[in-house]
Each structure stands twice: as structure tokens, then as C-alpha cells.
C-alpha atoms as a PDB file:
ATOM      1  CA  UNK A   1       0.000   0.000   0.000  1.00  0.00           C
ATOM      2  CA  UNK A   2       1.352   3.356  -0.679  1.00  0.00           C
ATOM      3  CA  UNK A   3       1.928   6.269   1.204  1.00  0.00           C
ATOM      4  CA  UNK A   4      -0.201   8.561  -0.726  1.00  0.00           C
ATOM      5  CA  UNK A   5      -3.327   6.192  -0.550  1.00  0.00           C
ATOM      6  CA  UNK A   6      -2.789   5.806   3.090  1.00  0.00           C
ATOM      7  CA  UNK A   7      -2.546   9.670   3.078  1.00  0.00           C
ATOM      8  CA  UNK A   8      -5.770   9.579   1.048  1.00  0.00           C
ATOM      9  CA  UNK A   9      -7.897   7.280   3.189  1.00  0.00           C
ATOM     10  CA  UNK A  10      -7.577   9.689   6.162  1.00  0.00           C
ATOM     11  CA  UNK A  11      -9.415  12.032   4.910  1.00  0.00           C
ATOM     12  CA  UNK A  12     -13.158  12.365   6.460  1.00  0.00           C
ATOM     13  CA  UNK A  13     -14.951  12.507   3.329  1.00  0.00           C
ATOM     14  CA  UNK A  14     -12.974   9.852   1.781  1.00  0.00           C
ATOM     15  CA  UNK A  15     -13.434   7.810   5.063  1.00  0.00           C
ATOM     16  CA  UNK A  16     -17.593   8.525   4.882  1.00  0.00           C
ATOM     17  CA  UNK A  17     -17.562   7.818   0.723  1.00  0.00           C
ATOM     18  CA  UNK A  18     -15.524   4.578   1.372  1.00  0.00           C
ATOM     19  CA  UNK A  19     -17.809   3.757   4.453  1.00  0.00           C
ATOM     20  CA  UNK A  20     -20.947   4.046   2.250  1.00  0.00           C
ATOM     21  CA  UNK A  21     -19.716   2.019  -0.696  1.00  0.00           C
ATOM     22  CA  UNK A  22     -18.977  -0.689   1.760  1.00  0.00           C
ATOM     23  CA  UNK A  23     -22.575  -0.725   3.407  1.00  0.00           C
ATOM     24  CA  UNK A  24     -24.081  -0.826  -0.596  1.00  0.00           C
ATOM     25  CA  UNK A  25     -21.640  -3.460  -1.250  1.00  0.00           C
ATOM     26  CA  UNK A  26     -23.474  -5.123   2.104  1.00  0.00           C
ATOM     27  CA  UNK A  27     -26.829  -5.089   0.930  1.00  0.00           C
ATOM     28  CA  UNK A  28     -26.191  -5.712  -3.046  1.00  0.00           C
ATOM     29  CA  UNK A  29     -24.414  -8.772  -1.653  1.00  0.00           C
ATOM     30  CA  UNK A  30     -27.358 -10.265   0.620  1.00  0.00           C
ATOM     31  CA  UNK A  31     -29.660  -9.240  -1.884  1.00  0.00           C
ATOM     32  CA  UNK A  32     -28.311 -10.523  -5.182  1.00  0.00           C
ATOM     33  CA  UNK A  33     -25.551 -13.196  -3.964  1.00  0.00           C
ATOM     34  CA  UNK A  34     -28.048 -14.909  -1.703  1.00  0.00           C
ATOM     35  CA  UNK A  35     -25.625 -17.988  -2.119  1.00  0.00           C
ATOM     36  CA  UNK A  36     -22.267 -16.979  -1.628  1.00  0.00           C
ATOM     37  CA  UNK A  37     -19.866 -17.671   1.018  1.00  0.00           C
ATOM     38  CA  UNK A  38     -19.158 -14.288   2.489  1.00  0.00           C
ATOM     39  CA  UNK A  39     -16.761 -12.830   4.837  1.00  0.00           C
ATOM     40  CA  UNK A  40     -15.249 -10.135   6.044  1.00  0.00           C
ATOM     41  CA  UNK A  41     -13.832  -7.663   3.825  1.00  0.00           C
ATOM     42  CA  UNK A  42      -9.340  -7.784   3.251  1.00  0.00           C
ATOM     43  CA  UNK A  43      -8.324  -4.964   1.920  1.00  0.00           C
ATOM     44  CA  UNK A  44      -6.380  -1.869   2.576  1.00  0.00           C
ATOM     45  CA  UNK A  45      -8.874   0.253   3.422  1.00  0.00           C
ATOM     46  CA  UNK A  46      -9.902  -2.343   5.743  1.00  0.00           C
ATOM     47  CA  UNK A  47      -6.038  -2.741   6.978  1.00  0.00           C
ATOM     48  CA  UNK A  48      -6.293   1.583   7.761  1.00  0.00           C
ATOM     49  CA  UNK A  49      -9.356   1.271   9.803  1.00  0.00           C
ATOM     50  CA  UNK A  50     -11.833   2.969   7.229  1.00  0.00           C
ATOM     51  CA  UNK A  51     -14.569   0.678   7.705  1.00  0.00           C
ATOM     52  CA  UNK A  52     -14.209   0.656  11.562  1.00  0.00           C
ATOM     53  CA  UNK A  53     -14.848  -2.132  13.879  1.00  0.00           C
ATOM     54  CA  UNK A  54     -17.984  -2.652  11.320  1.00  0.00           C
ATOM     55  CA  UNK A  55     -15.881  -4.714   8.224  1.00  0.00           C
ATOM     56  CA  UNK A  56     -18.220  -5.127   4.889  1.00  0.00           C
ATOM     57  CA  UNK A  57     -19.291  -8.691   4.712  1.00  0.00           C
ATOM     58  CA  UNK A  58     -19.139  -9.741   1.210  1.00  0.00           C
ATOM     59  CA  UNK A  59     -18.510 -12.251  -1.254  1.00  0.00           C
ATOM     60  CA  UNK A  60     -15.451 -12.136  -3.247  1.00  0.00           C
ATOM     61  CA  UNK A  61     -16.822 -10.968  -6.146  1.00  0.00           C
ATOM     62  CA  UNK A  62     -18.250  -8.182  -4.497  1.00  0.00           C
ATOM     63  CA  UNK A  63     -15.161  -7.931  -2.292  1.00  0.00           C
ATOM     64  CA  UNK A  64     -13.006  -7.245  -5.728  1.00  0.00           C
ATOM     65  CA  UNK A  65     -15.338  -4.911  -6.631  1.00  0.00           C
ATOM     66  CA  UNK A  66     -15.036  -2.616  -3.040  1.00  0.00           C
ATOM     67  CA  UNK A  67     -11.380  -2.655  -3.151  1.00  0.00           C
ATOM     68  CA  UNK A  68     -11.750  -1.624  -6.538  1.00  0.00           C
ATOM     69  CA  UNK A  69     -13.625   1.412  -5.548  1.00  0.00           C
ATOM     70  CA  UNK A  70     -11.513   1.888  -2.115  1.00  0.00           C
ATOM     71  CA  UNK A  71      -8.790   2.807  -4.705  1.00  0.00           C
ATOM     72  CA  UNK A  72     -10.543   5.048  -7.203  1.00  0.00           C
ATOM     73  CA  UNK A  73     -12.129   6.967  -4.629  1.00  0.00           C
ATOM     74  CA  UNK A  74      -8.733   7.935  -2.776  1.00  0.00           C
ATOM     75  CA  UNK A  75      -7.331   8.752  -5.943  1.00  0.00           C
ATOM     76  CA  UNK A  76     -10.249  10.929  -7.410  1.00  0.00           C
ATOM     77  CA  UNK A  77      -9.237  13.978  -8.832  1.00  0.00           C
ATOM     78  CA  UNK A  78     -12.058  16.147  -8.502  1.00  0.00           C
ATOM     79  CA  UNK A  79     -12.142  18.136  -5.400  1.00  0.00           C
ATOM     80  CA  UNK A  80     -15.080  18.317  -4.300  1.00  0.00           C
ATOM     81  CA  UNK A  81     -15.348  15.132  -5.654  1.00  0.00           C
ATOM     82  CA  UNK A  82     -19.248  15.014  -7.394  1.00  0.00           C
ATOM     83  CA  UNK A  83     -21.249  11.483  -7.940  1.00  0.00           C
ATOM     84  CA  UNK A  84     -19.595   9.061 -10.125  1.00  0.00           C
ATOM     85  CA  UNK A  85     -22.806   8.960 -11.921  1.00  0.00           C
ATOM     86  CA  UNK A  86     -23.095  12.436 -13.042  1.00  0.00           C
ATOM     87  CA  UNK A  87     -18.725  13.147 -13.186  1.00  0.00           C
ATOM     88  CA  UNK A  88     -17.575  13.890 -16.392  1.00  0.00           C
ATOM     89  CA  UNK A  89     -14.203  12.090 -15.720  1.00  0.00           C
ATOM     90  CA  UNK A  90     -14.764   8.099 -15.726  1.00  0.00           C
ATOM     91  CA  UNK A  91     -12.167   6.515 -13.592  1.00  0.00           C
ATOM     92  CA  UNK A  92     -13.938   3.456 -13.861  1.00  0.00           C
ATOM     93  CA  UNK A  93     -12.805   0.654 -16.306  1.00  0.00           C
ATOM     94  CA  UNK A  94     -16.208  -0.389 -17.935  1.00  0.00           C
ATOM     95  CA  UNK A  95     -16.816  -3.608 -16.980  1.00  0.00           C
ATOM     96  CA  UNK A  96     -16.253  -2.400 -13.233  1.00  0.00           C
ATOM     97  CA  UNK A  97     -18.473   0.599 -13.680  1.00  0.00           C
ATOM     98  CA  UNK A  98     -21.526  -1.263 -15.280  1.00  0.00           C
ATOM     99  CA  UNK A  99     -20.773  -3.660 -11.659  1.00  0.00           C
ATOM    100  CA  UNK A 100     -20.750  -0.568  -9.629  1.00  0.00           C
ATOM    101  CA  UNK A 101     -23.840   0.674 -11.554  1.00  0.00           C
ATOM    102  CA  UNK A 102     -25.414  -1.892 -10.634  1.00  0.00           C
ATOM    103  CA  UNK A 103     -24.935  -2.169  -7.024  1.00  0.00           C
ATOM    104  CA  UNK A 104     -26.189   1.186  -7.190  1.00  0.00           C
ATOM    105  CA  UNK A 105     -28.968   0.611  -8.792  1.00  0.00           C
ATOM    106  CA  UNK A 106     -30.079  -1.980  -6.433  1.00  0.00           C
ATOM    107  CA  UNK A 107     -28.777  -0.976  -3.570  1.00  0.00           C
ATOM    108  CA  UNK A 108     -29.727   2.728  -3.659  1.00  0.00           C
ATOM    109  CA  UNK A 109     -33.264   2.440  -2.505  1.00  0.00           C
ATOM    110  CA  UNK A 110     -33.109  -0.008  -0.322  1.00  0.00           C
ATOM    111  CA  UNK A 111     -29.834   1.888   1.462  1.00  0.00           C
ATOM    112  CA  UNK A 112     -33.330   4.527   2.834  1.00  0.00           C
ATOM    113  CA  UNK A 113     -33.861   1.080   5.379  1.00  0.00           C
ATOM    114  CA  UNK A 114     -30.519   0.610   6.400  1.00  0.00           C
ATOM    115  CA  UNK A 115     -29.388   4.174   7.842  1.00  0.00           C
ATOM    116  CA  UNK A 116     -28.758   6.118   4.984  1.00  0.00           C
ATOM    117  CA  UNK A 117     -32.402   8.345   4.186  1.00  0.00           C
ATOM    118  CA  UNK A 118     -29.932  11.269   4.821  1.00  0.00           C
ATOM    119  CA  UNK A 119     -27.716  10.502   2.232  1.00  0.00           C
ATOM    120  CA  UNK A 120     -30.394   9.553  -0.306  1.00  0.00           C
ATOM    121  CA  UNK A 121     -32.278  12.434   0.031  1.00  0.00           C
ATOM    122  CA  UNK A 122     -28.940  14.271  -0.891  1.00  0.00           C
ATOM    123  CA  UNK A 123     -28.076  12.371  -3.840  1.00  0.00           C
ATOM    124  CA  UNK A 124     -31.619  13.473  -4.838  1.00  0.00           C
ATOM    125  CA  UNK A 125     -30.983  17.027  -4.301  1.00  0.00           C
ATOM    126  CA  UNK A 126     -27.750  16.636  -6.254  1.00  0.00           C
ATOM    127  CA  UNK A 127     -28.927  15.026  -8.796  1.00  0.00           C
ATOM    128  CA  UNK A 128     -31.554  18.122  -9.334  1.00  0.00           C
ATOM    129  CA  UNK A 129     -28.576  20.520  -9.413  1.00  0.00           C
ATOM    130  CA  UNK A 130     -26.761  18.429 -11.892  1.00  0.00           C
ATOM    131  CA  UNK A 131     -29.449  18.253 -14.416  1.00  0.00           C
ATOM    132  CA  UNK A 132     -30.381  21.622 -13.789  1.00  0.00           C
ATOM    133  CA  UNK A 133     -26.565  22.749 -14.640  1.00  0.00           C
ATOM    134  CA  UNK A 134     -26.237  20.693 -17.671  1.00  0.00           C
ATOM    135  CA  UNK A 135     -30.019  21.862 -19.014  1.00  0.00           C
ATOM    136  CA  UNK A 136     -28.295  25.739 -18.650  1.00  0.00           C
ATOM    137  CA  UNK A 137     -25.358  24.910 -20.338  1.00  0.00           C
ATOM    138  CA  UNK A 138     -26.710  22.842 -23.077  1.00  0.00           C
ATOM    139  CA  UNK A 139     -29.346  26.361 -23.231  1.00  0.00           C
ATOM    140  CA  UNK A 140     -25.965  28.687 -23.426  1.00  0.00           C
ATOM    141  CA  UNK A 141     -24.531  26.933 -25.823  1.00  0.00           C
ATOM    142  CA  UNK A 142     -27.566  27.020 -27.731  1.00  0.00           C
ATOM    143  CA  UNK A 143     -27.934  30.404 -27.558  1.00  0.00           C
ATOM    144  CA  UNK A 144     -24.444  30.902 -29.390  1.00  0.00           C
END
């Protein structure tokens, strides 16, 4: 592991992003990899004490997938750092972003039952702004 990502991971909102992807990661897994043998997440996040005493229980599929994402969100370079979803920079390979996506997708509204209303209701919000901001500039340049 390398001193920068170390570095990284100590930040608050890189500690609360990481956090949350971990808890999605939880209830994607349960929910879609009823099967699998799951335990608790290696990684170096989990090595730095991100997660807590609370480690993300996951198969290993989904296990790749978080320390995946551990990685790309230390080393995002927008600051503030927006939504993956509606960031113009993918730092994603595809086949890990259509996973992501999906865990998303599936996890998102069911994340409202397992502590995270708060964060939904943001992401809402955000989105608004987003589209909002791209609907002016797509208007401006328009206008031109």
C-alpha cells in the first residue's frame, strides 16, 4: 500500500464515501448473492481502519469490486469530488463501472432502510442541481 493512498484514506470525506460504498456493497451482496460464502472484507482500506470495527461482509466478487472502488475513490481527482454517476471524468474501467452501476442501482433504494435516508435524500438534491446545470449549459450553448 502506498503512502499517498494511506494519506488519502484519512481524509473524512474519503473515510464517509468509502464507508458508504462498503454498506451498498453489504446489501447488493445479501440481496443478489443470496448464495455466496461471504466474509469479512481484506483490503487496505480495511487494513487503515476505514470501515471501523464494522468490516463489509461480502462475497469475493463483491469484495473485488469494493477494493476496486476503495482505490478510485482515494485517488479521485475532482475536489469536491461530485457522484460518479453524473462526473464527467470516468475513472472506472467499464466492466467495473456497469458492476458498480449496478450495485447502485439496487442498492440505492433499499440503502433509505438501512441508515442512509440522509444521504439519499442528498443524492436526490444533487442530482436536481446536476441536471439543472447541464439543461443551462446545453441552453448557453444554444444560444451561441
Amino acid at each position: 500500500m502506498s503512502e499517498r493512498f494511506a494519506e488519502k484514506m484519512h481524509d473524512p470525506e474519503v473515510i464517509k464515501d468509502t464507508r458508504l460504498l462498503g454498506d451498498f456493497s453489504v446489501i447488493y451482496c445479501r440481496g443478489v448473492h443470496t448464495d455466496a460464502v461471504r466474509m469479512p472484507l481484506v483490503s487496505d482500506g480495511a487494513e487503515l481502519g476505514v470501515y471501523g470495527d464494522a468490516l463489509p461482509v461480502v462475497c469475493a466478487e463483491c469484495a473485488e469490486l469494493l477494493r476496486y472502488a476503495e482505490k478510485r475513490r482515494a485517488f479521485c481527482p475532482k475536489d469536491p469530488k461530485p457522484f460518479c454517476s453524473y462526473c464527467d471524468t470516468h475513472c472506472y474501467k467499464p466492466d467495473m463501472r456497469e458492476q458498480m452501476r449496478e450495485v447502485m442501482r439496487y442498492a440505492g433504494p433499499r440503502s433509505m432502510l438501512h441508515g442512509h435516508a440522509v444521504d439519499g435524500i442528498k443524492h436526490l438534491i444533487e442530482g436536481r442541481k446536476h441536471k439543472r446545470a447541464a439543461r443551462r449549459a446545453q441552453d448557453t450553448d444554444g444560444a451561441v
